[in-house]
PDB file of N, CA and C in Angstrom:
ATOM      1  N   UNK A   1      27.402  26.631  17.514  1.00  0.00           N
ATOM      2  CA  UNK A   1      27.126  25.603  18.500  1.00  0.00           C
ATOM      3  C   UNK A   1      28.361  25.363  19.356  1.00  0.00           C
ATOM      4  N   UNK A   2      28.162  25.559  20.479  1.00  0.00           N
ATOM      5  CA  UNK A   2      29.130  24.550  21.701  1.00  0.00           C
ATOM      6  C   UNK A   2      29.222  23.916  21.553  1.00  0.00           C
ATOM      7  N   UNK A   3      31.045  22.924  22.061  1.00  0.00           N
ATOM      8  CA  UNK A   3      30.413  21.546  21.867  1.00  0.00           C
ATOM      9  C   UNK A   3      30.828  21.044  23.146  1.00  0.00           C
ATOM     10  N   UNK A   4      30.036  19.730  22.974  1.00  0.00           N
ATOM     11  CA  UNK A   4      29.868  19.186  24.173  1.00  0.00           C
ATOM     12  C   UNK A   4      30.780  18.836  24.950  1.00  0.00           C
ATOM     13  N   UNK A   5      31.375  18.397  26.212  1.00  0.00           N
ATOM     14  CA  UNK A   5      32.418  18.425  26.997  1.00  0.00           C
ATOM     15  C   UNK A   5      32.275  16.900  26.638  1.00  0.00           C
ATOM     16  N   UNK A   6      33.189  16.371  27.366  1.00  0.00           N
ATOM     17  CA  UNK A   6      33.300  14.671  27.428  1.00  0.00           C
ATOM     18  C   UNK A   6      33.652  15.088  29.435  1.00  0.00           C
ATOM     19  N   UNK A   7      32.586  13.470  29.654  1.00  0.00           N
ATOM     20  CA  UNK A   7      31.855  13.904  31.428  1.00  0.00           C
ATOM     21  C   UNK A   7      32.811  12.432  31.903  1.00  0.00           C
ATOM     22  N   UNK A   8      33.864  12.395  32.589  1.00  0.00           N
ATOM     23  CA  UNK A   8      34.322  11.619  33.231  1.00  0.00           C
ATOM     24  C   UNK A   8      33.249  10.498  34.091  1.00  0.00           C
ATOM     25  N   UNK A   9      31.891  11.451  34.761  1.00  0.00           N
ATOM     26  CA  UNK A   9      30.765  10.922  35.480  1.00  0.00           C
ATOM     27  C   UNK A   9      29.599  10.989  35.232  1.00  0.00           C
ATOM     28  N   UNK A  10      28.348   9.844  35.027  1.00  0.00           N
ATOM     29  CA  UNK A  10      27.566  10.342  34.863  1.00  0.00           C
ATOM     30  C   UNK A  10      27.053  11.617  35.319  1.00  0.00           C
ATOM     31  N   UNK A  11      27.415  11.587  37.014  1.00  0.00           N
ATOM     32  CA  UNK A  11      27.108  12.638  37.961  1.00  0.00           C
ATOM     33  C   UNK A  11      27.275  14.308  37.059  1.00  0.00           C
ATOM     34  N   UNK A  12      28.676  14.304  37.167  1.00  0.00           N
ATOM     35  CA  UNK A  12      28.911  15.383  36.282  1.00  0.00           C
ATOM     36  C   UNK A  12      28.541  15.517  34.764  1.00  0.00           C
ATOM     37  N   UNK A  13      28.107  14.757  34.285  1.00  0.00           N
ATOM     38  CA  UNK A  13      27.046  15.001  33.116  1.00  0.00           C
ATOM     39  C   UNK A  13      25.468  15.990  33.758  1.00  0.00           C
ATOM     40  N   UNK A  14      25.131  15.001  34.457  1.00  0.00           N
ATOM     41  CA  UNK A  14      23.936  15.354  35.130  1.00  0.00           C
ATOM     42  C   UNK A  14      23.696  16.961  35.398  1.00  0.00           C
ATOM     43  N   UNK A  15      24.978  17.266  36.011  1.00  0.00           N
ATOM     44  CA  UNK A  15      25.501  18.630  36.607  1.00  0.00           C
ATOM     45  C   UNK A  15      25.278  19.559  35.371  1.00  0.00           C
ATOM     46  N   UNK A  16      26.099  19.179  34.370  1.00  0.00           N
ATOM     47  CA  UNK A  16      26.460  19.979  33.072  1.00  0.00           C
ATOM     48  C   UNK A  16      25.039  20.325  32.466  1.00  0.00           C
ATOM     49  N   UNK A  17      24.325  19.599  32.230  1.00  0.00           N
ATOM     50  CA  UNK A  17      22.729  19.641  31.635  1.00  0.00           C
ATOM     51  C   UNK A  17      21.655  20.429  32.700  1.00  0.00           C
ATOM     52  N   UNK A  18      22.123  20.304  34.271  1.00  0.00           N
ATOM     53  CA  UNK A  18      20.871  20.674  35.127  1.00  0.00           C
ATOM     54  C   UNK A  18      21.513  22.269  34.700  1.00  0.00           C
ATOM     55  N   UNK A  19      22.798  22.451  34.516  1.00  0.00           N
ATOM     56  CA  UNK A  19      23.233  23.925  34.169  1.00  0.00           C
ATOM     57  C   UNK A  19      23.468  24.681  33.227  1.00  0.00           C
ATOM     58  N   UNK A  20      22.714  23.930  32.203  1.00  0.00           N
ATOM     59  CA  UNK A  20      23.027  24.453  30.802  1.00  0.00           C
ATOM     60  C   UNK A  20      21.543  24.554  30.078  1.00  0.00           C
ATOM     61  N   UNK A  21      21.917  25.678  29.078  1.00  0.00           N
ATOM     62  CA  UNK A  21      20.875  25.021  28.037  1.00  0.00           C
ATOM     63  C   UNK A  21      21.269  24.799  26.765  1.00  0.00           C
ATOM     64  N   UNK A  22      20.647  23.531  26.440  1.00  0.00           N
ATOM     65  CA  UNK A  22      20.689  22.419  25.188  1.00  0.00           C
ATOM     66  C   UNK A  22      20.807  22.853  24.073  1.00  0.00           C
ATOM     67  N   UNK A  23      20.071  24.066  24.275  1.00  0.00           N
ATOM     68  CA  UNK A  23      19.624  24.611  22.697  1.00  0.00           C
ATOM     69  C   UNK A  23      21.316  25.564  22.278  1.00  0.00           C
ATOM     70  N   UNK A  24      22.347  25.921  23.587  1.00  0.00           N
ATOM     71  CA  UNK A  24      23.569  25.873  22.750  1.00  0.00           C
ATOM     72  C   UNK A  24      24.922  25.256  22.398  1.00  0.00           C
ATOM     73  N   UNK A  25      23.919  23.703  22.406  1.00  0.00           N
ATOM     74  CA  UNK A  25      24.770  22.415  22.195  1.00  0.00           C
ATOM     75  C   UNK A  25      24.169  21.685  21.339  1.00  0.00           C
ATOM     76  N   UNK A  26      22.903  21.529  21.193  1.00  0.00           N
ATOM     77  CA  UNK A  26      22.324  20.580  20.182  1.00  0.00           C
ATOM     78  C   UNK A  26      21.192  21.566  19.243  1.00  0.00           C
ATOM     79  N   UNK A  27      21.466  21.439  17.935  1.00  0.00           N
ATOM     80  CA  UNK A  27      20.197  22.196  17.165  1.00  0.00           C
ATOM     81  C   UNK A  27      19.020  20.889  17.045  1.00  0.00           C
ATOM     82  N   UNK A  28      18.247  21.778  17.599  1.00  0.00           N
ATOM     83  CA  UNK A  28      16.955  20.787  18.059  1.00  0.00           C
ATOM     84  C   UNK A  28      16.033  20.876  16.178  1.00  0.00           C
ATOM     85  N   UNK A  29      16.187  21.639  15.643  1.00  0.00           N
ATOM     86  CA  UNK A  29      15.429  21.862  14.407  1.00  0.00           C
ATOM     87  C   UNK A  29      15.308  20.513  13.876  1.00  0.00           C
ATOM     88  N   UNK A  30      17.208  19.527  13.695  1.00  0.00           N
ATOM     89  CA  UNK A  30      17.189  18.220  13.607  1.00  0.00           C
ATOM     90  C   UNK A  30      16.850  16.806  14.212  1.00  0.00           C
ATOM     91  N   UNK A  31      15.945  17.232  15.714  1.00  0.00           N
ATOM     92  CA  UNK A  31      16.157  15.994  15.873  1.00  0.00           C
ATOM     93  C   UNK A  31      14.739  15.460  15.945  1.00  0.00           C
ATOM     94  N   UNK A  32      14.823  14.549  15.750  1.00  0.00           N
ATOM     95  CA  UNK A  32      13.440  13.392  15.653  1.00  0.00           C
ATOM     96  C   UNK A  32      12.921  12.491  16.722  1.00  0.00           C
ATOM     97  N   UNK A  33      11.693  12.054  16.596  1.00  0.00           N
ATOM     98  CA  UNK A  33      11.387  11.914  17.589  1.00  0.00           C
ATOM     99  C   UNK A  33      11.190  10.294  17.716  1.00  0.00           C
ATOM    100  N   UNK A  34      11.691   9.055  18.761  1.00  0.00           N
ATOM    101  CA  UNK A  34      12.360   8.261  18.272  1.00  0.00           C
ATOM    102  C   UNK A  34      11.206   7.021  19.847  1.00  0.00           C
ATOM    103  N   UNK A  35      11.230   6.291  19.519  1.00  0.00           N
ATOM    104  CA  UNK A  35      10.353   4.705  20.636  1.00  0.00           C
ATOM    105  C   UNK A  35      11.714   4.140  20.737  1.00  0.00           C
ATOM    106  N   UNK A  36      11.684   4.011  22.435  1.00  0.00           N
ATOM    107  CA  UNK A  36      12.377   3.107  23.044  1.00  0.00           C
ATOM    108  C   UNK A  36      11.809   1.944  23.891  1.00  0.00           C
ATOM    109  N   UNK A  37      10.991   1.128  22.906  1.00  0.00           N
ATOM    110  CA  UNK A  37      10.001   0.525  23.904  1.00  0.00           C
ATOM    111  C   UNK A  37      10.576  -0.689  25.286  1.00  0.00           C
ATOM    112  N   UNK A  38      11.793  -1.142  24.947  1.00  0.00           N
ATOM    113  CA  UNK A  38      12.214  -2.022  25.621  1.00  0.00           C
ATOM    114  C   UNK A  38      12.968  -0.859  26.979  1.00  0.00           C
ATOM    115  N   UNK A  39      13.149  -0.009  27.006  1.00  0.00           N
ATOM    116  CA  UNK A  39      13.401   0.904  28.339  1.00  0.00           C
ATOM    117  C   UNK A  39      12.524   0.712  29.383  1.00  0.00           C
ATOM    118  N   UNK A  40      13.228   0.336  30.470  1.00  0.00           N
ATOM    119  CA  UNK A  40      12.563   0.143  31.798  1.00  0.00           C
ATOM    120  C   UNK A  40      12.693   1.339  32.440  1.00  0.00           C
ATOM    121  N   UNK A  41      11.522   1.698  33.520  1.00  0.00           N
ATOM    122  CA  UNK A  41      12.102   3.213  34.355  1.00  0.00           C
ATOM    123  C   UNK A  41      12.528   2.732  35.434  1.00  0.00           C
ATOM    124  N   UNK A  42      13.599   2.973  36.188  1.00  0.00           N
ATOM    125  CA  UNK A  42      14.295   3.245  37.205  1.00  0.00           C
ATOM    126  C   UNK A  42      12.992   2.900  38.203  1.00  0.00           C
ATOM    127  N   UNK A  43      13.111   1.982  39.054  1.00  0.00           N
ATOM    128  CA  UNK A  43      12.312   1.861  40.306  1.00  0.00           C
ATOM    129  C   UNK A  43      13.129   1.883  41.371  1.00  0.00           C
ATOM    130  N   UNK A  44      12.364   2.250  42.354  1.00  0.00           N
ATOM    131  CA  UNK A  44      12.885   2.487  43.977  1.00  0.00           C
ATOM    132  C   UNK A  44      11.685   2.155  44.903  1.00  0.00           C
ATOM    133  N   UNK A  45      12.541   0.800  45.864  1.00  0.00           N
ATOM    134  CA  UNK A  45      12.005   0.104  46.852  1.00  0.00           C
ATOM    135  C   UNK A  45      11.284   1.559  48.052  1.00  0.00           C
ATOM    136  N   UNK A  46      10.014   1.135  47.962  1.00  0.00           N
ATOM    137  CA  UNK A  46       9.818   2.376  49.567  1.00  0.00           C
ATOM    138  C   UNK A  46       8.628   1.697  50.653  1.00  0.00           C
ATOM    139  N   UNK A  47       8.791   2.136  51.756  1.00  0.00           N
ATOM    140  CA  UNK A  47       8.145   1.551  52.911  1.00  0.00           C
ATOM    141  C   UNK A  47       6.873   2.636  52.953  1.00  0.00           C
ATOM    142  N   UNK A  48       5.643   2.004  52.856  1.00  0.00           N
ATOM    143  CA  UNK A  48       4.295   2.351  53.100  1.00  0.00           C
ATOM    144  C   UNK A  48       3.420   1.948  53.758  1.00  0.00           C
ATOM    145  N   UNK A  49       3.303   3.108  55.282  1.00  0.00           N
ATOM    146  CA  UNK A  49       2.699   2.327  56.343  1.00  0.00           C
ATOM    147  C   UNK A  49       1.075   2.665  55.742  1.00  0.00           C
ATOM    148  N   UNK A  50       0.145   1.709  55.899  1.00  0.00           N
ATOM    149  CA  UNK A  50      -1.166   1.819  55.389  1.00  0.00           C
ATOM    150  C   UNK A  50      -2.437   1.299  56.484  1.00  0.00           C
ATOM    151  N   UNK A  51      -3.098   1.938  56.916  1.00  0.00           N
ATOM    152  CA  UNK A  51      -4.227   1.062  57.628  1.00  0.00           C
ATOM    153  C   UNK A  51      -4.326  -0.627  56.879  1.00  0.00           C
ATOM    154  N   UNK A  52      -4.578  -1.401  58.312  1.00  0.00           N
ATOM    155  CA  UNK A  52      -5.074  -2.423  57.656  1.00  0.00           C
ATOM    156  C   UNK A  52      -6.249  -2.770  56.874  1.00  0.00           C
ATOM    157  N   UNK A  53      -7.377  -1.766  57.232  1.00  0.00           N
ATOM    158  CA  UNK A  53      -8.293  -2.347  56.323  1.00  0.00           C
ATOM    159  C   UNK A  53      -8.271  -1.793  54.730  1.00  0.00           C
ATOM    160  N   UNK A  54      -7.721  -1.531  55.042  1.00  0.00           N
ATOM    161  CA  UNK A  54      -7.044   0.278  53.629  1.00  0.00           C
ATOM    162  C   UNK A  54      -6.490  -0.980  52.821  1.00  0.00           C
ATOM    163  N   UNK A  55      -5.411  -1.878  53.267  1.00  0.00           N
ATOM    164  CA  UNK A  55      -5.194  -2.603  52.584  1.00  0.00           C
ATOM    165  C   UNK A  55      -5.575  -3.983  52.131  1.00  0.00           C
ATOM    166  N   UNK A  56      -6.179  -4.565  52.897  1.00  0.00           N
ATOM    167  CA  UNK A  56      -7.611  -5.256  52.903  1.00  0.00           C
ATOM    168  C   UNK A  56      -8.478  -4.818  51.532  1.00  0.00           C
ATOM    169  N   UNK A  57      -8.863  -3.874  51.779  1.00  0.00           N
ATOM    170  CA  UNK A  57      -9.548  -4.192  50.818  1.00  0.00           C
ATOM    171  C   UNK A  57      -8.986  -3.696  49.091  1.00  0.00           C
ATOM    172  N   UNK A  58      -7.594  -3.182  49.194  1.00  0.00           N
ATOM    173  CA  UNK A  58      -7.018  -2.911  48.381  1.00  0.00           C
ATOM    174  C   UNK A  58      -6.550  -4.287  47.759  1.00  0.00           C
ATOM    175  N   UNK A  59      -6.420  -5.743  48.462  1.00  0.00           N
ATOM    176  CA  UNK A  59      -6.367  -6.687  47.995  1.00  0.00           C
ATOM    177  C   UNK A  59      -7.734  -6.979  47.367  1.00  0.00           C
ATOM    178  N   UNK A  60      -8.960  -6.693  47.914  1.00  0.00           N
ATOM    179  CA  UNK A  60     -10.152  -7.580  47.074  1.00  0.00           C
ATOM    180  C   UNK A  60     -10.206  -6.978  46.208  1.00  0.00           C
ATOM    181  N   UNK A  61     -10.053  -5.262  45.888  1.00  0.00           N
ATOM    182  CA  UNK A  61     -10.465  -4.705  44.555  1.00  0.00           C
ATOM    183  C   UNK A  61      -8.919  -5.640  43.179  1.00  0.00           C
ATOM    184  N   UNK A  62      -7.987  -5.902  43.765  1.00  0.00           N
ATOM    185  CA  UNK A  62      -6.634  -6.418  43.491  1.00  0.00           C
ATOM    186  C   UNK A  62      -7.231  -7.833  43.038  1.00  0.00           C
ATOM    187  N   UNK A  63      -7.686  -8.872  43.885  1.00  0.00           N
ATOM    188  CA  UNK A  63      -8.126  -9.422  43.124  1.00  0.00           C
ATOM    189  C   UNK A  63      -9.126 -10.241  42.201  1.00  0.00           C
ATOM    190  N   UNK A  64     -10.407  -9.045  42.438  1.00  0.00           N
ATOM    191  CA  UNK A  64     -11.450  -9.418  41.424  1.00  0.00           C
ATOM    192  C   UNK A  64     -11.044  -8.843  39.992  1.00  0.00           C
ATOM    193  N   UNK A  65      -9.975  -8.017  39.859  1.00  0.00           N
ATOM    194  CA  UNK A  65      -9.297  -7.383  38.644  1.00  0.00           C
ATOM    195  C   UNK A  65      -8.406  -8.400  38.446  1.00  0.00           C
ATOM    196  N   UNK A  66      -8.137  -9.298  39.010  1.00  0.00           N
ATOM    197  CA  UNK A  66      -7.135 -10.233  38.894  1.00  0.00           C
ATOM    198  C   UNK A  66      -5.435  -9.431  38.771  1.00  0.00           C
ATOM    199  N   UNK A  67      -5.424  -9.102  39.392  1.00  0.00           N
ATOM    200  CA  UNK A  67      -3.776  -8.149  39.390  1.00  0.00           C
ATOM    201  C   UNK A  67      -3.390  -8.343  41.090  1.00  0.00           C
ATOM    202  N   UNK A  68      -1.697  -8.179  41.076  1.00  0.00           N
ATOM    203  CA  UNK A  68      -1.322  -8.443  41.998  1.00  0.00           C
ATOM    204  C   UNK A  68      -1.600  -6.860  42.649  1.00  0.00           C
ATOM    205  N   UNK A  69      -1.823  -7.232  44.287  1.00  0.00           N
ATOM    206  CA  UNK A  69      -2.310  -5.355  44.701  1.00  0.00           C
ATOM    207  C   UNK A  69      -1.243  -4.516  44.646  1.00  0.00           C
ATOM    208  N   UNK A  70       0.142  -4.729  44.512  1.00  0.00           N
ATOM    209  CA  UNK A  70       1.429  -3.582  44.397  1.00  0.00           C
ATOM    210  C   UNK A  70       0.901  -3.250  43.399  1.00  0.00           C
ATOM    211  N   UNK A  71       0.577  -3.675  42.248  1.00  0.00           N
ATOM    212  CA  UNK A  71       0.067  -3.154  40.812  1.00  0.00           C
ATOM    213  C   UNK A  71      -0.753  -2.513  40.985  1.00  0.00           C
ATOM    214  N   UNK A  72      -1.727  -2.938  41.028  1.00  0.00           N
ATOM    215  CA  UNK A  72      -3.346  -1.942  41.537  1.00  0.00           C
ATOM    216  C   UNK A  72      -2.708  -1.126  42.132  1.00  0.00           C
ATOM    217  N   UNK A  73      -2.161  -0.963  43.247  1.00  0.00           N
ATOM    218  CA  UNK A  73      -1.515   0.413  43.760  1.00  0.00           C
ATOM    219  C   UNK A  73      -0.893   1.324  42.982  1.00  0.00           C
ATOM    220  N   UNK A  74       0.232   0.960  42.147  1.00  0.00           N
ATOM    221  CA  UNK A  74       1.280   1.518  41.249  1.00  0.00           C
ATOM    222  C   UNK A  74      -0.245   2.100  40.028  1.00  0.00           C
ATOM    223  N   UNK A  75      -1.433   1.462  39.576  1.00  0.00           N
ATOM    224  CA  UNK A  75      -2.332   1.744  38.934  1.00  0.00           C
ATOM    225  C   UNK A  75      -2.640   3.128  39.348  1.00  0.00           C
ATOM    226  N   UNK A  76      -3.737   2.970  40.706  1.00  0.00           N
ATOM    227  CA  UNK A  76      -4.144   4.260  40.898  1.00  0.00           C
ATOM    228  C   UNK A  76      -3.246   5.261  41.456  1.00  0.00           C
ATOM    229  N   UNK A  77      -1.896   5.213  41.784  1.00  0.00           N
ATOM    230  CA  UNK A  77      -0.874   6.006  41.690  1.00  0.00           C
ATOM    231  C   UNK A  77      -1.054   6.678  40.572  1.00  0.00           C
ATOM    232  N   UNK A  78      -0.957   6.330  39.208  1.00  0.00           N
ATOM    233  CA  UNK A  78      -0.318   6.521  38.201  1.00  0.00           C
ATOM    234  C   UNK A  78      -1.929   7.279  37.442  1.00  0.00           C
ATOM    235  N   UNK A  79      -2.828   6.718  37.585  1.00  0.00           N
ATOM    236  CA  UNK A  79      -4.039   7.596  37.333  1.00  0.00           C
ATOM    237  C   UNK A  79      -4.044   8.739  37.823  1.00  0.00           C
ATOM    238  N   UNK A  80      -3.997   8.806  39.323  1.00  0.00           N
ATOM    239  CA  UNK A  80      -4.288  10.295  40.242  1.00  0.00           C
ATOM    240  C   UNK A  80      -2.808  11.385  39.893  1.00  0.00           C
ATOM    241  N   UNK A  81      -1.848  10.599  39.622  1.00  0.00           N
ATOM    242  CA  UNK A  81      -0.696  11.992  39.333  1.00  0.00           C
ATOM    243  C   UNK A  81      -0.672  12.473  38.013  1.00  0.00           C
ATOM    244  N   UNK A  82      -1.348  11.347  36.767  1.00  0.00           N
ATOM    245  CA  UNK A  82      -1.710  12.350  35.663  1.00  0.00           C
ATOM    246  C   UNK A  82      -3.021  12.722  35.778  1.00  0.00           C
ATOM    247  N   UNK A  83      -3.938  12.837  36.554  1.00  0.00           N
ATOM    248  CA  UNK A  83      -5.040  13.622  36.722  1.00  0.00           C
ATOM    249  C   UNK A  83      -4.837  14.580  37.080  1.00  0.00           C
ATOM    250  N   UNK A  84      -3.825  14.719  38.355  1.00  0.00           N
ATOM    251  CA  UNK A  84      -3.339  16.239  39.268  1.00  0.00           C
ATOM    252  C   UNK A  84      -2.401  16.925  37.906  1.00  0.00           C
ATOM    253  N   UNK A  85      -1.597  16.430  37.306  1.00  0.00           N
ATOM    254  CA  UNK A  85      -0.441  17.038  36.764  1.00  0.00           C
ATOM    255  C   UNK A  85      -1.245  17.655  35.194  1.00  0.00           C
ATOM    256  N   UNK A  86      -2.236  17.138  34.629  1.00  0.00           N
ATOM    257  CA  UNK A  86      -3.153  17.521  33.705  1.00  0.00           C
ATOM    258  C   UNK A  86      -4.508  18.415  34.156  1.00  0.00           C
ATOM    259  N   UNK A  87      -3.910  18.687  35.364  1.00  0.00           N
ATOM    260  CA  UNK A  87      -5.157  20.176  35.858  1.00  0.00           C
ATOM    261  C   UNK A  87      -5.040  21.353  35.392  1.00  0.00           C
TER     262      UNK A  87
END
């Protein structure tokens, strides 16, 4: 086994892993598989121009489900890319 460098930056961590492979730094045979339930994912603010009635009525389906509509959005986001990505 290699061992691992010590990364002054995350950045250059990042670097080291997009250019390496793991398997001759870590023996995977040992490792287990572990819940991090309190981990949040990384969000990023983005601008989405939308017809108005597009969003119109993305509020009524928003709130007869009783959910705020960014949610309902972030919802069927999150349905349709594991539908596409499970094709």
């Amino acid at each position: 086994m290699k061992k691992i460098p010590k990364f002054k930056t995350e950045a250059e961590e990042r670097e080291f892993w997009a250019n390496s492979d793991s398997s001759d730094n870590i023996d995977w045979s040992k490792a287990r598989r572990v819940l991090l339930p309190n981990i949040k994912p990384s969000l990023r603010t983005i601008s989405l121009r939308l017809p108005e009635i597009m969003l119109e009525e993305l509020k009524l389906i928003a709130n007869k489900r009783d959910v705020p509509y960014q949610s309902l959005i972030k919802m069927f986001l999150s349905e349709r890319l594991s539908k596409e990505l499970n094709a």
